[in-house]
N, C-alpha and C. Protein backbone atom coordinates (compact mmCIF):
# COMPACT_ATOMS: atom_id res chain seq x y z
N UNK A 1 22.74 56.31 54.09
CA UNK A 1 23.45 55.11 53.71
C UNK A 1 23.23 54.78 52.24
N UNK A 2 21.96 54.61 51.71
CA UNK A 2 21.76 54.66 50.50
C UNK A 2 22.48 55.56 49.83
N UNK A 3 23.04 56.85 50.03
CA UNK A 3 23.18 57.80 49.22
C UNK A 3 24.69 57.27 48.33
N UNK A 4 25.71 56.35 49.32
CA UNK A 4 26.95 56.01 48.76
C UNK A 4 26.51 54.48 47.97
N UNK A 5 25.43 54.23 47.57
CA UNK A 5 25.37 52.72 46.91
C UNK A 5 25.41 53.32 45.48
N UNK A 6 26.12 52.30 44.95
CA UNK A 6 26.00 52.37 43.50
C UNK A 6 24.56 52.42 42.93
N UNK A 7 23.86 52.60 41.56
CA UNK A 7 22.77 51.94 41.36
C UNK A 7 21.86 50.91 41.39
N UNK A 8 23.15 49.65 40.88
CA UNK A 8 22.62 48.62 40.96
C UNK A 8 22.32 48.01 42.26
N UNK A 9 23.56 48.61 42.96
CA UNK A 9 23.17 47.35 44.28
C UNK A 9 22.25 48.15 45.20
N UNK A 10 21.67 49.22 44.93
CA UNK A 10 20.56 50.14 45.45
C UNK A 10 19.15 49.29 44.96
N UNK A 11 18.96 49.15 43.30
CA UNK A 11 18.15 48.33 42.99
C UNK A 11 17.83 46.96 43.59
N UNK A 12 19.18 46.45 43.91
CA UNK A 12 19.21 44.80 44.45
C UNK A 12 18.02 44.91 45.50
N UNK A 13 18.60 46.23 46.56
CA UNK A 13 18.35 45.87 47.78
C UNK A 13 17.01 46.55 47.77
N UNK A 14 16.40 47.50 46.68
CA UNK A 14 14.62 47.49 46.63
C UNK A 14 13.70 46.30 46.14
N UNK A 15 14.41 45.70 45.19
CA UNK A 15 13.78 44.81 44.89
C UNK A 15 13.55 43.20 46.11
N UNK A 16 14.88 43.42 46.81
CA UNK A 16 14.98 42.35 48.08
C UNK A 16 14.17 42.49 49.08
N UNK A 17 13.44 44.31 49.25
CA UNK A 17 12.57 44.63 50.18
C UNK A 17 10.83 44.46 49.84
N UNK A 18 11.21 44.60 48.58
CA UNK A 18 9.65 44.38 48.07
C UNK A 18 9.48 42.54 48.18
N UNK A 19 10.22 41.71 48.31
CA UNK A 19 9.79 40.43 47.94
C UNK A 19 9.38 40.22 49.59
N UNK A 20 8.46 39.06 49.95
CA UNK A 20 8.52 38.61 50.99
C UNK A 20 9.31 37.81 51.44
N UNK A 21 10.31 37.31 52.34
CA UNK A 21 11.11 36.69 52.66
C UNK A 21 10.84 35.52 53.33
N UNK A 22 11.39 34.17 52.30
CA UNK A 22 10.93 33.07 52.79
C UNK A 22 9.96 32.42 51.66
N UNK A 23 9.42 33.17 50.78
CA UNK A 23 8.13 32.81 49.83
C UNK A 23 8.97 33.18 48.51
N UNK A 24 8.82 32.44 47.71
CA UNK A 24 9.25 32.41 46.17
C UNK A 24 7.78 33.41 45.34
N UNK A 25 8.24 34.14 44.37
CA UNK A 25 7.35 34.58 43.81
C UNK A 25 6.39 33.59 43.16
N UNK A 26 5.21 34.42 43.04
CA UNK A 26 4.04 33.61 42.23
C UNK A 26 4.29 33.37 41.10
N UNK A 27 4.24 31.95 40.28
CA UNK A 27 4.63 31.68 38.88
C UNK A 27 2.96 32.84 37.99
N UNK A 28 4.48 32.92 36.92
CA UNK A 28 3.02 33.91 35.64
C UNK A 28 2.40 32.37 35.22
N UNK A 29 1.32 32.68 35.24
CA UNK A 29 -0.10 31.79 34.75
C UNK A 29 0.10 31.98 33.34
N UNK A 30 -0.18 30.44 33.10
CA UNK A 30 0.09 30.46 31.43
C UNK A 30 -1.07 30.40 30.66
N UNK A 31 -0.81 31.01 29.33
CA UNK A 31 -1.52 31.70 28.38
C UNK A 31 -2.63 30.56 28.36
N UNK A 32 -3.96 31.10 28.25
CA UNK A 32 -5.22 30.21 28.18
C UNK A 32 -4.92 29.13 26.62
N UNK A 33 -5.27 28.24 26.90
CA UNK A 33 -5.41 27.32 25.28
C UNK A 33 -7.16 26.75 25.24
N UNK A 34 -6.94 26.40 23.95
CA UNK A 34 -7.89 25.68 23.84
C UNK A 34 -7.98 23.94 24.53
N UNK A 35 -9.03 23.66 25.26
CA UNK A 35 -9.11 22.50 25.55
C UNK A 35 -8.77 21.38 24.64
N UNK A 36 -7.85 20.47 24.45
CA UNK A 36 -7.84 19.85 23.14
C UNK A 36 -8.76 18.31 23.64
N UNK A 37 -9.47 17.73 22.75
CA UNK A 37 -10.16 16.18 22.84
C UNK A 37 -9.25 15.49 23.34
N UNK A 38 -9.71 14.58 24.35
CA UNK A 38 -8.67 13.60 24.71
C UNK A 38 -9.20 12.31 24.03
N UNK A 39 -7.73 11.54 23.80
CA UNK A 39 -7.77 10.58 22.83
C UNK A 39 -6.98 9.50 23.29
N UNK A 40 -8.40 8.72 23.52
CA UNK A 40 -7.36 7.49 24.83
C UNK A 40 -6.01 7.04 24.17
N UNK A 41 -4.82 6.60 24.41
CA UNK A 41 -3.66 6.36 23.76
C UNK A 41 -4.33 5.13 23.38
N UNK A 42 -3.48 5.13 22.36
CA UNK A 42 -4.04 3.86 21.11
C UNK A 42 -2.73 2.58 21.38
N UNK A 43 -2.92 2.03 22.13
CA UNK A 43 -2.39 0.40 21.53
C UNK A 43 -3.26 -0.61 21.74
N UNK A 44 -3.59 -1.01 20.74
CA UNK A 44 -4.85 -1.92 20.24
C UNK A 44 -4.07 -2.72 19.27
N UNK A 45 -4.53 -4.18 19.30
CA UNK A 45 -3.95 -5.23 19.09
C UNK A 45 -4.45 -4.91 17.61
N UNK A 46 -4.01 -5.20 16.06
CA UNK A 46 -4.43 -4.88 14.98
C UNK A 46 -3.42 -6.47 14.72
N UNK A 47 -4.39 -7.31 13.74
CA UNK A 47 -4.42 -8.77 13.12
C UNK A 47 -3.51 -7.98 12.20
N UNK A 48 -2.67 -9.00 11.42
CA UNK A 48 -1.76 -8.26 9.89
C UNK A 48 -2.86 -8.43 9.07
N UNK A 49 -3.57 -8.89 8.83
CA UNK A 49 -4.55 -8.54 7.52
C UNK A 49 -5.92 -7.66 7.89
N UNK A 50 -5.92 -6.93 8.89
CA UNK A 50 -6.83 -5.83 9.12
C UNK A 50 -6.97 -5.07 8.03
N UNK A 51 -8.28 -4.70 7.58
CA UNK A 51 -8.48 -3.81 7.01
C UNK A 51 -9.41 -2.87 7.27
N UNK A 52 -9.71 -1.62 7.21
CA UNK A 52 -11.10 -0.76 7.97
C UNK A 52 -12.04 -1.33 6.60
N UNK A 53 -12.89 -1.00 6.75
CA UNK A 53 -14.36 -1.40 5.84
C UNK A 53 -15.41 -0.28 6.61
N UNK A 54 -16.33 -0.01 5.09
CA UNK A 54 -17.16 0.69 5.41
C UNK A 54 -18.48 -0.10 6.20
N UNK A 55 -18.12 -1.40 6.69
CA UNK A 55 -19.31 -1.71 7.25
C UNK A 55 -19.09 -1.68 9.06
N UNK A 56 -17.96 -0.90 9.47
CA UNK A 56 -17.69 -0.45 10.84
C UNK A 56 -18.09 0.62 11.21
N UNK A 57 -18.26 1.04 12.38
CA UNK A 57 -18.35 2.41 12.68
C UNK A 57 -17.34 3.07 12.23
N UNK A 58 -17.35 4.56 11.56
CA UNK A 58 -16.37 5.26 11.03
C UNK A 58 -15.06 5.81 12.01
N UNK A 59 -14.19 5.55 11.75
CA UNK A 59 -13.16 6.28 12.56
C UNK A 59 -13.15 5.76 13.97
N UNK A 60 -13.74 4.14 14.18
CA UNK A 60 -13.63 4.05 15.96
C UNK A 60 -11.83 3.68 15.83
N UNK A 61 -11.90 2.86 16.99
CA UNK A 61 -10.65 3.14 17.30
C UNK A 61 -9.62 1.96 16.91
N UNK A 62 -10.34 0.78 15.98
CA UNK A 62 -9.25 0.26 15.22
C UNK A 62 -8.66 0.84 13.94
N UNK A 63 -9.95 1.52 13.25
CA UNK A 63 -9.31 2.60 12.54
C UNK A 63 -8.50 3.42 12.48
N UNK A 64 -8.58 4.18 13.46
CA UNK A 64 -7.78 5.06 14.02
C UNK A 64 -6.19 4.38 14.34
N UNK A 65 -5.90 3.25 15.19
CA UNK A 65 -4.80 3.04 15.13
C UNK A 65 -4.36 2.16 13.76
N UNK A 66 -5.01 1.89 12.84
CA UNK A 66 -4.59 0.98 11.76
C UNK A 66 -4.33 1.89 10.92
N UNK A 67 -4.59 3.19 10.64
CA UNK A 67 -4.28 4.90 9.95
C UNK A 67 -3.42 5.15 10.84
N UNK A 68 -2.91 5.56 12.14
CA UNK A 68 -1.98 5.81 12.65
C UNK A 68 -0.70 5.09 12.30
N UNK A 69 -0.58 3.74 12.31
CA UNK A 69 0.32 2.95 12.08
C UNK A 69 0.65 3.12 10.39
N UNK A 70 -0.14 3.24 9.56
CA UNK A 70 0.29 3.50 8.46
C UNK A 70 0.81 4.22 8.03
N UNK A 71 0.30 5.55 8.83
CA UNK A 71 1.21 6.65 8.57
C UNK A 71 2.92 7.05 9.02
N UNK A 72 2.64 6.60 10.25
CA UNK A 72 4.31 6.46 10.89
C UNK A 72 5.02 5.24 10.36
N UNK A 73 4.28 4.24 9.50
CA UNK A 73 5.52 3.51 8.62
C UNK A 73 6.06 3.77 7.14
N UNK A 74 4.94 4.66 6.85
CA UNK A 74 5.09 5.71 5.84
C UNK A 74 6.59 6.21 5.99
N UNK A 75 6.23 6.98 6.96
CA UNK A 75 7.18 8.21 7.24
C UNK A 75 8.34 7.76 7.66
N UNK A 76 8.42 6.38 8.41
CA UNK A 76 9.74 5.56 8.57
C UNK A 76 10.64 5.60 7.26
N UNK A 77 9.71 5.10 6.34
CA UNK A 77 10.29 4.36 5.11
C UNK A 77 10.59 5.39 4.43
N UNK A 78 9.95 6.39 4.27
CA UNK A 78 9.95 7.84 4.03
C UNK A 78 12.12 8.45 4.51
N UNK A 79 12.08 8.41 5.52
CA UNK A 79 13.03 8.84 6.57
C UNK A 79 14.32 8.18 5.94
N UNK A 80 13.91 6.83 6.08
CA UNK A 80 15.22 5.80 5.82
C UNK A 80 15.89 6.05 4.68
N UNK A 81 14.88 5.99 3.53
CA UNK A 81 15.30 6.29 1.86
C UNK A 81 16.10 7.67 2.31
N UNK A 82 16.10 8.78 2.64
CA UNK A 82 16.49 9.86 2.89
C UNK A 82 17.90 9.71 3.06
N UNK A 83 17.54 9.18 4.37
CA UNK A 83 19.27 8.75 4.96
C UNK A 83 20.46 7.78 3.81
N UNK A 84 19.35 7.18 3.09
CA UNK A 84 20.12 6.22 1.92
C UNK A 84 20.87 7.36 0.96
N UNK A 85 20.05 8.29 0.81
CA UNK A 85 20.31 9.17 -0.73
C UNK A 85 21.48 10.28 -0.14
N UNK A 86 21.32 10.27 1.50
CA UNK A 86 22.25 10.96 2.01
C UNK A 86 23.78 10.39 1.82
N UNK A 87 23.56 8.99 2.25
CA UNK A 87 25.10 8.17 2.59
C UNK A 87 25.39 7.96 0.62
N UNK A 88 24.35 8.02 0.10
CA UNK A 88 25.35 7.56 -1.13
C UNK A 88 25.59 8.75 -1.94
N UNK A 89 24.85 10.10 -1.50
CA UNK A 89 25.17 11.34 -2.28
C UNK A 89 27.25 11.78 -1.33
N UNK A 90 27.49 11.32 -0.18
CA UNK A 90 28.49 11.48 0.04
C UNK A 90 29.62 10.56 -0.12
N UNK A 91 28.91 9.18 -0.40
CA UNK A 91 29.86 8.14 -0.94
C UNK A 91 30.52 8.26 -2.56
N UNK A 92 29.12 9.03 -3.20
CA UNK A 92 29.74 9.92 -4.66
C UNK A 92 31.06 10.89 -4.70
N UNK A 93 32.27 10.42 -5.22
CA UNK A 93 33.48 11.26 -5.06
C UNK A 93 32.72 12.42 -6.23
N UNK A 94 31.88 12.18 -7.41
CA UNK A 94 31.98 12.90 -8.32
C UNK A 94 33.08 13.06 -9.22
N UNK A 95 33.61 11.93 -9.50
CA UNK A 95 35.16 12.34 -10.33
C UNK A 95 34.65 11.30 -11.64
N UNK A 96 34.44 12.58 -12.72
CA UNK A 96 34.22 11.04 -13.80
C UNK A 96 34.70 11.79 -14.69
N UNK A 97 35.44 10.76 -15.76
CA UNK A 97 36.46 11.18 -16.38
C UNK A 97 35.62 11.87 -17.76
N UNK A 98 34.69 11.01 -18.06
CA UNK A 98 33.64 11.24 -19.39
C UNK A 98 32.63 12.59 -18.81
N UNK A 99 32.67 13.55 -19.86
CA UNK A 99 31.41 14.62 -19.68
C UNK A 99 30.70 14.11 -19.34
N UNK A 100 30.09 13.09 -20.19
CA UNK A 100 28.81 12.48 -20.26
C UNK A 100 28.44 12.02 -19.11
N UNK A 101 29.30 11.03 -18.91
CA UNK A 101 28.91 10.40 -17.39
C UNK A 101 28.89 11.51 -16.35
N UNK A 102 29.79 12.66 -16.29
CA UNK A 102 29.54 13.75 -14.92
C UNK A 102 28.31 14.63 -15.36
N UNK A 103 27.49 14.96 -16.58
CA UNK A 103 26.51 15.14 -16.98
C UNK A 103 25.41 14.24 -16.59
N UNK A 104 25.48 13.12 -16.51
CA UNK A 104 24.34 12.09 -16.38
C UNK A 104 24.53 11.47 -14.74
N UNK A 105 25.68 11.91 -13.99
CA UNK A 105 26.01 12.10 -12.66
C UNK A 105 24.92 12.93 -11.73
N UNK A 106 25.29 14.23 -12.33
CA UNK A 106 24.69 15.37 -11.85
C UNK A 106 23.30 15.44 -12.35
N UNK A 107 22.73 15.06 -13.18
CA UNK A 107 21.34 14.87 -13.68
C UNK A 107 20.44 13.88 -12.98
N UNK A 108 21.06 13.10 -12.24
CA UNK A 108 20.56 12.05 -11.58
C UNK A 108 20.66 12.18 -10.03
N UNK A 109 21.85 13.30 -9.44
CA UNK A 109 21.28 13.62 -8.26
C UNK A 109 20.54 14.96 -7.78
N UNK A 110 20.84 15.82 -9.09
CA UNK A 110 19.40 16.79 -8.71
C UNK A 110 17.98 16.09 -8.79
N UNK A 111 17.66 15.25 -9.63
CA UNK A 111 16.49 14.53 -9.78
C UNK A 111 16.18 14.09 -8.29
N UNK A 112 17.16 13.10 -7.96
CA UNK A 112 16.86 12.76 -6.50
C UNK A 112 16.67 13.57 -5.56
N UNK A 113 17.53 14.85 -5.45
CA UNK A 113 17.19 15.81 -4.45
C UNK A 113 16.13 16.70 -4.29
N UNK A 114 15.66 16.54 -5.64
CA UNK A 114 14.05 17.26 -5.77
C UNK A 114 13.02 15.78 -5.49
N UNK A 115 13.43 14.70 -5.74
CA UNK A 115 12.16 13.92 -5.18
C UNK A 115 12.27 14.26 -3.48
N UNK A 116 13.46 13.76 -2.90
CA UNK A 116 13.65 14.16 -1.66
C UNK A 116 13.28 15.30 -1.03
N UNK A 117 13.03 16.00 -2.20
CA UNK A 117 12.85 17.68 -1.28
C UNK A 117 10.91 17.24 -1.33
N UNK A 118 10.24 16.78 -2.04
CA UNK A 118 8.99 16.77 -2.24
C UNK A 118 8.51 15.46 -1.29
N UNK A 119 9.54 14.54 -0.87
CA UNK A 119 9.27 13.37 0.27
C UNK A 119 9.24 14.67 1.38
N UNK A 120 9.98 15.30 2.02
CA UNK A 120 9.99 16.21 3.10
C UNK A 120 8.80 16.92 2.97
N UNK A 121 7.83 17.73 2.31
CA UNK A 121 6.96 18.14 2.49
C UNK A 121 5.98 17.43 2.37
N UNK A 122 6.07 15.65 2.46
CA UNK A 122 5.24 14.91 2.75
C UNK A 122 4.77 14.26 3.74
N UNK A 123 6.16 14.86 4.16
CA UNK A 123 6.65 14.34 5.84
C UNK A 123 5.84 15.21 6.55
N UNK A 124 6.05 16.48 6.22
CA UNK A 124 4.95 17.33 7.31
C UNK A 124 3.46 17.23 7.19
N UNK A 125 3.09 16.87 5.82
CA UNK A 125 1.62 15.92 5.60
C UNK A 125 1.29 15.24 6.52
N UNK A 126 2.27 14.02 6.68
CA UNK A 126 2.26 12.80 7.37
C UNK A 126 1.67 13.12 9.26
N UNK A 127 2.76 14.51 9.18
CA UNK A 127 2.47 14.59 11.13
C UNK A 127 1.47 15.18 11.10
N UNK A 128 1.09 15.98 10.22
CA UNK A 128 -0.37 16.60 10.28
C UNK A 128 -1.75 15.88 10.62
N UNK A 129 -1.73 14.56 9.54
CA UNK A 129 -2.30 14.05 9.44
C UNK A 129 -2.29 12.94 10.72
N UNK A 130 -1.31 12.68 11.49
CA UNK A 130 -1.19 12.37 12.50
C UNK A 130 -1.33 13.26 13.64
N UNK A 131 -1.36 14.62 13.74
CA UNK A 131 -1.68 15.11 14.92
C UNK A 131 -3.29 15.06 15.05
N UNK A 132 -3.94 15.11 13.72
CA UNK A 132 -5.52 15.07 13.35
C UNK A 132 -5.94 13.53 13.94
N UNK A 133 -5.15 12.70 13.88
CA UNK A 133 -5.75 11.51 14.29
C UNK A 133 -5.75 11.35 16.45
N UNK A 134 -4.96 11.88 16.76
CA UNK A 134 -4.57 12.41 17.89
C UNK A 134 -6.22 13.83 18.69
N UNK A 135 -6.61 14.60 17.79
CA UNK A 135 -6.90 15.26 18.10
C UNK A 135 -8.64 15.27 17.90
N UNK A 136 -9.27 13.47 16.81
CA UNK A 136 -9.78 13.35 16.72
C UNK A 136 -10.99 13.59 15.68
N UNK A 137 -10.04 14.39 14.59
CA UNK A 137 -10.67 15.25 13.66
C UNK A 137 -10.31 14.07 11.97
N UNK A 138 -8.97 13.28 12.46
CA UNK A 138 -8.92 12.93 11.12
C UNK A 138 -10.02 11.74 10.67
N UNK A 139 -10.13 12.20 9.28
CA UNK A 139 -11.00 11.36 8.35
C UNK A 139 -12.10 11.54 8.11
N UNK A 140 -11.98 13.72 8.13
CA UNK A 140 -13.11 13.99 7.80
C UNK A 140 -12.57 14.96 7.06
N UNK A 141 -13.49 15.29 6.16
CA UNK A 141 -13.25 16.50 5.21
C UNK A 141 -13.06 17.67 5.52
N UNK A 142 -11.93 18.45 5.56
CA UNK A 142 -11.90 19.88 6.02
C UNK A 142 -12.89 20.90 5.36
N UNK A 143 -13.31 20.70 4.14
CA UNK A 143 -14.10 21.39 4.00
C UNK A 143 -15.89 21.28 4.56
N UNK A 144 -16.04 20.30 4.15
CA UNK A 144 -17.88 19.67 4.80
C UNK A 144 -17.48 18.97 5.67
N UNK A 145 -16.49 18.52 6.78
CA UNK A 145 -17.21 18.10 7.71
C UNK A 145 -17.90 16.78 7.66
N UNK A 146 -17.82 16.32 6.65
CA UNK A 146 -17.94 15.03 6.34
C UNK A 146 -17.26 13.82 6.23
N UNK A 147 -17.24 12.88 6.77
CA UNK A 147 -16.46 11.69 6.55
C UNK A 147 -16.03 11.47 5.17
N UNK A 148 -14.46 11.26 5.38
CA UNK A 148 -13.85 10.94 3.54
C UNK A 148 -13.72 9.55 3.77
N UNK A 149 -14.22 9.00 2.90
CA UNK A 149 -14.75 6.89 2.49
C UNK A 149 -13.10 6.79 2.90
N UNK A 150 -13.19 5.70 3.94
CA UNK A 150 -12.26 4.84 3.83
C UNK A 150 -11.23 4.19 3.12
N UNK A 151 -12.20 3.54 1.75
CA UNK A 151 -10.96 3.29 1.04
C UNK A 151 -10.38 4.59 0.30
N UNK A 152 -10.57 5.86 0.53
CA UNK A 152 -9.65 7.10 -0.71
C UNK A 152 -8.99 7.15 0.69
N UNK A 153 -9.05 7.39 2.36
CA UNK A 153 -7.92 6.94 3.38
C UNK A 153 -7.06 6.23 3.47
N UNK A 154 -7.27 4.97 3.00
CA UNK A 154 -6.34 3.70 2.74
C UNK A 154 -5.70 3.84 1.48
N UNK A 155 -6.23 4.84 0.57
CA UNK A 155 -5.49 4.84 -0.57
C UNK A 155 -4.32 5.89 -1.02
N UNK A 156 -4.86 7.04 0.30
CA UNK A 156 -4.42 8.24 0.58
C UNK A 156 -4.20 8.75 1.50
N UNK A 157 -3.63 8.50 2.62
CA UNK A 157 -3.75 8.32 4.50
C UNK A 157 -3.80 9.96 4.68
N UNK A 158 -2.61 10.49 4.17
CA UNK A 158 -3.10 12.39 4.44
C UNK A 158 -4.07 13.21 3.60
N UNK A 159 -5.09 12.28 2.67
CA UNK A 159 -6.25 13.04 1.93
C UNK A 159 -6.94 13.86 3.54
N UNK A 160 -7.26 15.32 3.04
CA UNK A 160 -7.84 16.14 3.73
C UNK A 160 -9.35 16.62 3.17
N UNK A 161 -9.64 16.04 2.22
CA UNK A 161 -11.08 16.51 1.88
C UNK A 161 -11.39 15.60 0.71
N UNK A 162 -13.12 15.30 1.15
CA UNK A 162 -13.39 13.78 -0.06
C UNK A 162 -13.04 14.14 -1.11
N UNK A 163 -13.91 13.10 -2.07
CA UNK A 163 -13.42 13.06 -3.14
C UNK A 163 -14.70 13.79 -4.40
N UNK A 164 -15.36 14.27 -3.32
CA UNK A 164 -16.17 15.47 -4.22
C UNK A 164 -15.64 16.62 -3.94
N UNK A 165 -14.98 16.84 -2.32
CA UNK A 165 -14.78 18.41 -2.56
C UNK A 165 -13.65 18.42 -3.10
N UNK A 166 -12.21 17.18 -3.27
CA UNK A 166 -11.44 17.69 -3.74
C UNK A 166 -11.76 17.68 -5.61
N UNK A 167 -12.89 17.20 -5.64
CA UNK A 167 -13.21 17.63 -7.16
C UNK A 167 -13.30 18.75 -7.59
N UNK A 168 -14.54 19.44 -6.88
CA UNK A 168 -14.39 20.84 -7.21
C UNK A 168 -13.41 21.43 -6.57
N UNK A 169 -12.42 21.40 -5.80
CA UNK A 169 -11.43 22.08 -5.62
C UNK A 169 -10.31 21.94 -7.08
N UNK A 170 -10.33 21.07 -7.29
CA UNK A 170 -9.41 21.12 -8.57
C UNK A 170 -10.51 21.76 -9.54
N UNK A 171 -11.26 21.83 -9.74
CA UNK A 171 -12.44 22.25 -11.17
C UNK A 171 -11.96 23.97 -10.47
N UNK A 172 -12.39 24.45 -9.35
CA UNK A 172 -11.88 25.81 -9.36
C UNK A 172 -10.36 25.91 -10.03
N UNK A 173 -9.59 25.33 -9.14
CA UNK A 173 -7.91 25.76 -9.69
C UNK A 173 -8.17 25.28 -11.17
N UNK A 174 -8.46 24.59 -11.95
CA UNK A 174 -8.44 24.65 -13.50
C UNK A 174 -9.15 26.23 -14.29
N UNK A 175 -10.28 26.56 -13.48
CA UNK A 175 -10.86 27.95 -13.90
C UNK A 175 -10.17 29.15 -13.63
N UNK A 176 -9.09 28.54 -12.49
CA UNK A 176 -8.61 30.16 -12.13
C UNK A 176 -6.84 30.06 -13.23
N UNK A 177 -6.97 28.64 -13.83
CA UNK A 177 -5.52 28.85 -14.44
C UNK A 177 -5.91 28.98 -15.68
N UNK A 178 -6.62 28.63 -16.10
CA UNK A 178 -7.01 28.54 -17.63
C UNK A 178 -7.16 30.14 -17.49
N UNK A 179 -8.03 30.88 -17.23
CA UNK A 179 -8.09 32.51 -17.10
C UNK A 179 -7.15 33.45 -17.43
């Protein structure tokens, strides 16, 4: 009987004999991860004139959501301007009768589109620095492992390393450009 089946429907019907009937196959087990920190969800009441201070415990958890919140209004405000430079780069017909002015046209929206292009890779700063707060790591120095002071956080919400290592990190890049 087999001998007149096509291939495929020869295949169908080995593969229909090998399954057990009635039972769905076993799902593939997914790839091992790393355990990540759990990080109780943050809504915590924050006063409008909160500020972190170094006389709290570092990084508890009003910190944490008062850096969280800063950063996603960042990135709001961040977002919005975007959408602004969008609606008025298409509200621009570009029709100007003077060189000058289509010279000083075009000079003024490449300018913008390079700030915009340098807001976007600030944007991915921003989630970074927000997945770190999530994951329990932010507001410490990637390099030592050390807590970066509060106020260069508040002054700098995606700073990734204090303000000694990013010293000598710039004192290297000056030695390796000057060279």
């Amino acid at each position: 009987m087999a001998s007149h089946l096509n291939g495929s429907e020869g295949s169908k019907r080995r593969a229909a004999k090998a399954k057990p009937k009635g039972r769905a196959a076993p799902a593939p087990k997914p790839a091992k991860r790393k355990a990540k920190p759990k990080v109780k969800e943050m809504s915590l009441e924050l006063t409008e004139d909160y500020r972190p201070s170094e006389d709290e415990p570092f990084m508890n958890e009003r910190q944490r959501e008062y850096f969280r919140r800063k950063l996603l209004n960042w990135k709001e405000d961040i977002l919005r301007e975007s959408r602004e430079t969008i609606q008025n780069l298409q509200e621009d017909n570009g029709y100007h009768a003077d060189l000058a002015d289509r010279a000083t046209s075009e000079t003024d929206k490449g300018l913008e589109l390079r700030a915009r292009d340098r807001q976007r890779k600030l944007i991915s700063k921003i989630d970074a620095a927000l997945k770190r707060i999530e994951m329990g790591t932010y507001g410490y120095c990637e390099e030592t492992g050390e807590p970066i002071s509060v106020r260069r956080l508040d002054a700098r919400p995606i700073a990734t390393l204090s303000i000694e290592a990013q010293e000598r990190h710039e004192r290297r890049e000056r030695v390796y450009r000057d060279e």
